[in-house]
N, C-alpha and C. Protein backbone atom coordinates (compact mmCIF):
# COMPACT_ATOMS: atom_id res chain seq x y z
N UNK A 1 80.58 100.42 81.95
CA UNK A 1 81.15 99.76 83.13
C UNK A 1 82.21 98.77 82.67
N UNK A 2 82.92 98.85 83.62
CA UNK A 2 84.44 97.83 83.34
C UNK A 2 84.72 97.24 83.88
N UNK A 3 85.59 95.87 84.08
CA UNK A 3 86.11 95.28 85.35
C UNK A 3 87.73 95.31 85.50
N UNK A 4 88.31 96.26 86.31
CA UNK A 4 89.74 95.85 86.82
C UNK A 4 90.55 94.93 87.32
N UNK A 5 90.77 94.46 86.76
CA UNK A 5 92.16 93.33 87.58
C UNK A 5 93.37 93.70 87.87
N UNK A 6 93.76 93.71 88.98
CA UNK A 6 95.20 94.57 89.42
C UNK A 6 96.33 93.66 89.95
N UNK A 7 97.15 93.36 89.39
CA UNK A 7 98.10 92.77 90.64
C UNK A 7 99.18 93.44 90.89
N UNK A 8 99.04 93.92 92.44
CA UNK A 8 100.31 94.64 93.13
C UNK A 8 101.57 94.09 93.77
N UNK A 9 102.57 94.43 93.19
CA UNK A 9 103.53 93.79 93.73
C UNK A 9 104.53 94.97 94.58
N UNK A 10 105.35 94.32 95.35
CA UNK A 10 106.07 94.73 96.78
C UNK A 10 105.47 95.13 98.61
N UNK A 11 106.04 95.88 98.75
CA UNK A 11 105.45 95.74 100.71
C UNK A 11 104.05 96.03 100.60
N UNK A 12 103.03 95.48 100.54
CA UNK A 12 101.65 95.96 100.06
C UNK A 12 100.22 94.54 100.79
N UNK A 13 100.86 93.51 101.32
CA UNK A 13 100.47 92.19 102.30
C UNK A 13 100.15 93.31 103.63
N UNK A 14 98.81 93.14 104.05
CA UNK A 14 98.88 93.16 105.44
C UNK A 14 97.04 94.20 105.05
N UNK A 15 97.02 94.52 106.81
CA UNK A 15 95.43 94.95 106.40
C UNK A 15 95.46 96.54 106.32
N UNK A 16 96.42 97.11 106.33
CA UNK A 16 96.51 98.85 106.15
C UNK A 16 96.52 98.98 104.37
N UNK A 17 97.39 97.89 103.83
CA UNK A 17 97.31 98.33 102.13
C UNK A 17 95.71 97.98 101.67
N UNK A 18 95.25 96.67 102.42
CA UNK A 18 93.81 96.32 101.86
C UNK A 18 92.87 97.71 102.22
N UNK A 19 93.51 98.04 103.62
CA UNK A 19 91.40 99.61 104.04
C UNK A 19 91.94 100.41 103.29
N UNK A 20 93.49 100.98 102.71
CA UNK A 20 93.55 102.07 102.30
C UNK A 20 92.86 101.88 100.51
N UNK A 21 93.24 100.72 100.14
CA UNK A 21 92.35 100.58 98.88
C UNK A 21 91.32 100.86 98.76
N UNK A 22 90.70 100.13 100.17
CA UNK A 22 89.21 100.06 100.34
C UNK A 22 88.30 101.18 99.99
N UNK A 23 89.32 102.42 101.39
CA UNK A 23 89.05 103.45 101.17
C UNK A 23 88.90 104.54 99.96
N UNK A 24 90.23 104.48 99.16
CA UNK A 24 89.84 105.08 97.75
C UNK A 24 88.80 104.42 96.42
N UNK A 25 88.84 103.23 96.99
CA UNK A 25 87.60 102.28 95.95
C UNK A 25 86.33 103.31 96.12
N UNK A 26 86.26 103.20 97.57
CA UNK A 26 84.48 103.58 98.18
C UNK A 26 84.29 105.24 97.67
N UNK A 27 85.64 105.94 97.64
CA UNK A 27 85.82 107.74 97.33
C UNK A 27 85.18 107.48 96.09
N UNK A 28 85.94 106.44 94.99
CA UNK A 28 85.16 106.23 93.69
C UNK A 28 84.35 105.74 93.16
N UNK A 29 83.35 105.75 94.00
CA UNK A 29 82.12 104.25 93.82
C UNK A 29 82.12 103.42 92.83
N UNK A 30 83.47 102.91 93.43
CA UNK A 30 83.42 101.51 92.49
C UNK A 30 83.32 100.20 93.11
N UNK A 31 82.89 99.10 92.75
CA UNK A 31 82.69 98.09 94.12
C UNK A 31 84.05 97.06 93.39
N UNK A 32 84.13 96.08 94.39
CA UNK A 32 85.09 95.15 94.55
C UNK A 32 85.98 94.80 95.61
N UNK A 33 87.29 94.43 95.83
CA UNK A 33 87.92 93.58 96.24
C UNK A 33 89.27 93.79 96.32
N UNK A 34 90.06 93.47 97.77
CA UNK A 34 91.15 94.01 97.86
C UNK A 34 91.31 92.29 98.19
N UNK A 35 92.57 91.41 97.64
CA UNK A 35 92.94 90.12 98.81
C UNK A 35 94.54 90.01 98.92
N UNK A 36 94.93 89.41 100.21
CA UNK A 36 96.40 89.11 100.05
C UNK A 36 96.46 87.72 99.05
N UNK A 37 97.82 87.48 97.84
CA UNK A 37 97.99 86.31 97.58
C UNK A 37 99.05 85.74 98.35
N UNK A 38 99.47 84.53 98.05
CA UNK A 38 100.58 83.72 99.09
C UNK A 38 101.54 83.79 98.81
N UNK A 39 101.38 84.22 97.44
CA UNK A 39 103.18 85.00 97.41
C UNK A 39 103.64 86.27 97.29
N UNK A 40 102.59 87.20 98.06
CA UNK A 40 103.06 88.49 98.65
C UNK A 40 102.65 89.81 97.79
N UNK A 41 101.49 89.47 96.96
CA UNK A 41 100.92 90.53 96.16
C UNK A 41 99.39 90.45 96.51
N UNK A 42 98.93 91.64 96.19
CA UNK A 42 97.67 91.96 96.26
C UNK A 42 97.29 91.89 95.22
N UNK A 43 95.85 90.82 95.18
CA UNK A 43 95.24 91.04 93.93
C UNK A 43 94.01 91.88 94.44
N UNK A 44 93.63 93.18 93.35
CA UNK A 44 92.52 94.09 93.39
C UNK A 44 91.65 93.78 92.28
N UNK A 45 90.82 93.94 92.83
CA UNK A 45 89.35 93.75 91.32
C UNK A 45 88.19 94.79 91.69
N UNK A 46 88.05 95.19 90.84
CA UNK A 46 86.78 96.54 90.54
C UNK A 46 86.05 96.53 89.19
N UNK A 47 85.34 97.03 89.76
CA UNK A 47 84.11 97.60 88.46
C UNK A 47 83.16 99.02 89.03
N UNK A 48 83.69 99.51 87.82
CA UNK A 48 82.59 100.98 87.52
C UNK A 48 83.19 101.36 86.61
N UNK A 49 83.10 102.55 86.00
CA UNK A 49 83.18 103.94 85.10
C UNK A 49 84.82 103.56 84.73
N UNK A 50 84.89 103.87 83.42
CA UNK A 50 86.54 103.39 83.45
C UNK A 50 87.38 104.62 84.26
N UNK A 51 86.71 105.75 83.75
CA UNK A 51 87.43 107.11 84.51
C UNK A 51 87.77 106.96 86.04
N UNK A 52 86.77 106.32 86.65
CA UNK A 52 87.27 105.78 88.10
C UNK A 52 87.94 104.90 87.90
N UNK A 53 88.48 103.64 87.49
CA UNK A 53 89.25 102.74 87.53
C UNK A 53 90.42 103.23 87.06
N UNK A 54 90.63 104.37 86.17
CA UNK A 54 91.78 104.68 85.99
C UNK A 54 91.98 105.45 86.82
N UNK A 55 91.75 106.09 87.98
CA UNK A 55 91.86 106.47 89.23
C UNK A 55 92.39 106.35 90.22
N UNK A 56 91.45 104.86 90.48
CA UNK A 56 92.12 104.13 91.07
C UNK A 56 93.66 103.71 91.22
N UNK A 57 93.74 102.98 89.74
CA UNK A 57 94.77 102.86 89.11
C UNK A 57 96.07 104.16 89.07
N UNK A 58 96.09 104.64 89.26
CA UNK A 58 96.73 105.85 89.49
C UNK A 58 96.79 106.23 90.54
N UNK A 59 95.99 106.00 91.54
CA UNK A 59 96.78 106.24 92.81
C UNK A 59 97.49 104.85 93.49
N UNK A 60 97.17 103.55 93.25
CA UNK A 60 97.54 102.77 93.71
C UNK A 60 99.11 102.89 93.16
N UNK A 61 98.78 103.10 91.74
CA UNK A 61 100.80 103.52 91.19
C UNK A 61 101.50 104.88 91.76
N UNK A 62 100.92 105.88 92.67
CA UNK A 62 101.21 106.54 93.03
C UNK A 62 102.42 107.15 93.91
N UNK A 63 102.55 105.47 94.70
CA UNK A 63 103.07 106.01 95.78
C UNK A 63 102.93 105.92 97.25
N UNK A 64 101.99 106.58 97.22
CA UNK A 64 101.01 107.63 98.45
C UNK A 64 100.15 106.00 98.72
N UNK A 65 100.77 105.80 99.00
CA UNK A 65 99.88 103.98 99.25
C UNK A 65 100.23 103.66 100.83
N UNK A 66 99.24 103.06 101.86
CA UNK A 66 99.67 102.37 103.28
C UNK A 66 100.80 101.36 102.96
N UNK A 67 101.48 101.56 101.92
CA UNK A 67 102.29 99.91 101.65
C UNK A 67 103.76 100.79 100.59
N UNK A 68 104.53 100.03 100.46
CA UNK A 68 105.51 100.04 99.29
C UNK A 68 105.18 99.45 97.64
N UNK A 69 104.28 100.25 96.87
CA UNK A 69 104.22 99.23 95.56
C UNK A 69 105.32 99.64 94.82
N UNK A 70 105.61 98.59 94.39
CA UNK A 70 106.62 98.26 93.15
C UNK A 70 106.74 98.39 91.90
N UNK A 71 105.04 97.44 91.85
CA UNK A 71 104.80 97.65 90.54
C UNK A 71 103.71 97.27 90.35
N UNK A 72 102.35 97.37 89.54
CA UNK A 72 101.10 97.23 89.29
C UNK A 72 100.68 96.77 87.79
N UNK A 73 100.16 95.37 87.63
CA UNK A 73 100.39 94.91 87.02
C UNK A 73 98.56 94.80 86.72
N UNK A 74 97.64 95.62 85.23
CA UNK A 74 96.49 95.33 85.56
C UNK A 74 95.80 94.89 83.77
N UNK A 75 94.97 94.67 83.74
CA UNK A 75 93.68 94.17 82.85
C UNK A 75 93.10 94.81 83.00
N UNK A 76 92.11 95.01 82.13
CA UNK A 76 90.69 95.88 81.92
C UNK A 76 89.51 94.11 81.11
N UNK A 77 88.84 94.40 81.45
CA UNK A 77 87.94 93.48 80.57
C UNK A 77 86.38 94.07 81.09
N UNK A 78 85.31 93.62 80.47
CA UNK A 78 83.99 93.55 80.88
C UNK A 78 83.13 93.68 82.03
N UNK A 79 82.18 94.13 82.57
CA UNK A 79 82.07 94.26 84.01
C UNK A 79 81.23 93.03 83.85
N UNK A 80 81.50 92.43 85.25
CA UNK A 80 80.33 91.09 85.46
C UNK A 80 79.15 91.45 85.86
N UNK A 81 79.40 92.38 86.44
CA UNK A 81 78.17 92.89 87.60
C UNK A 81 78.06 91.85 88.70
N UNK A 82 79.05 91.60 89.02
CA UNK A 82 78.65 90.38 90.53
C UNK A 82 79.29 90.73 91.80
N UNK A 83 79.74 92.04 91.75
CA UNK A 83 80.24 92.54 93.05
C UNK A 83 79.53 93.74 93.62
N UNK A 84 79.26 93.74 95.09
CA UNK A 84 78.63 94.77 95.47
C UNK A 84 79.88 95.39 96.76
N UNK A 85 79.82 96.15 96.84
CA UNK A 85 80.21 96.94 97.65
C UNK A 85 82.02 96.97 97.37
N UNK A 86 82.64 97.14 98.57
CA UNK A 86 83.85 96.88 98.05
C UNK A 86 84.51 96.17 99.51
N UNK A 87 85.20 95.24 99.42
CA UNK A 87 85.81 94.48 100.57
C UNK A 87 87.36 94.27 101.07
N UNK A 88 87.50 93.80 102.03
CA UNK A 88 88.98 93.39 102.72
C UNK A 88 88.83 91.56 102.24
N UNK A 89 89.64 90.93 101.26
CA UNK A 89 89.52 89.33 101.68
C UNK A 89 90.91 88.80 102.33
């Protein structure tokens, strides 16, 4: 298990980029966290299987996103184990 840290940058603020994350998080049972920051990026955080996080990660650089990303900016480190499910903040 792993923990993702993502930061997305460009049109990607609002609550269609957070469910559509949501949504492919939950396809990959991975739990965590979609939030807007205040200066217009999404920070994402996950944990599971790295093969899902690079998944993830790959579709969020995809494209095919509710939003415009730009660019995806992420970490890998350790899983905490302190997240359950996966959320909108």
């Amino acid at each position: 298990m792993e923990r993702l840290t993502a930061h997305v940058h460009g049109l990607v603020q609002g609550v269609g980029f957070r469910w559509w994350t949501r949504s492919r998080a939950l396809e990959l049972g991975v739990t965590g966290y979609a939030k807007n920051l205040a200066d217009g990026r999404v920070l994402v955080v996950a944990e599971g299987p790295r093969e899902s996080l690079d998944r993830l990660l790959a579709q969020l650089r995809s494209g095919r996103t509710a939003g415009r990303v730009d660019l995806v900016v992420e970490d890998f480190g350790p899983a905490r184990g302190d997240l359950t499910g996966f959320t909108e903040r």
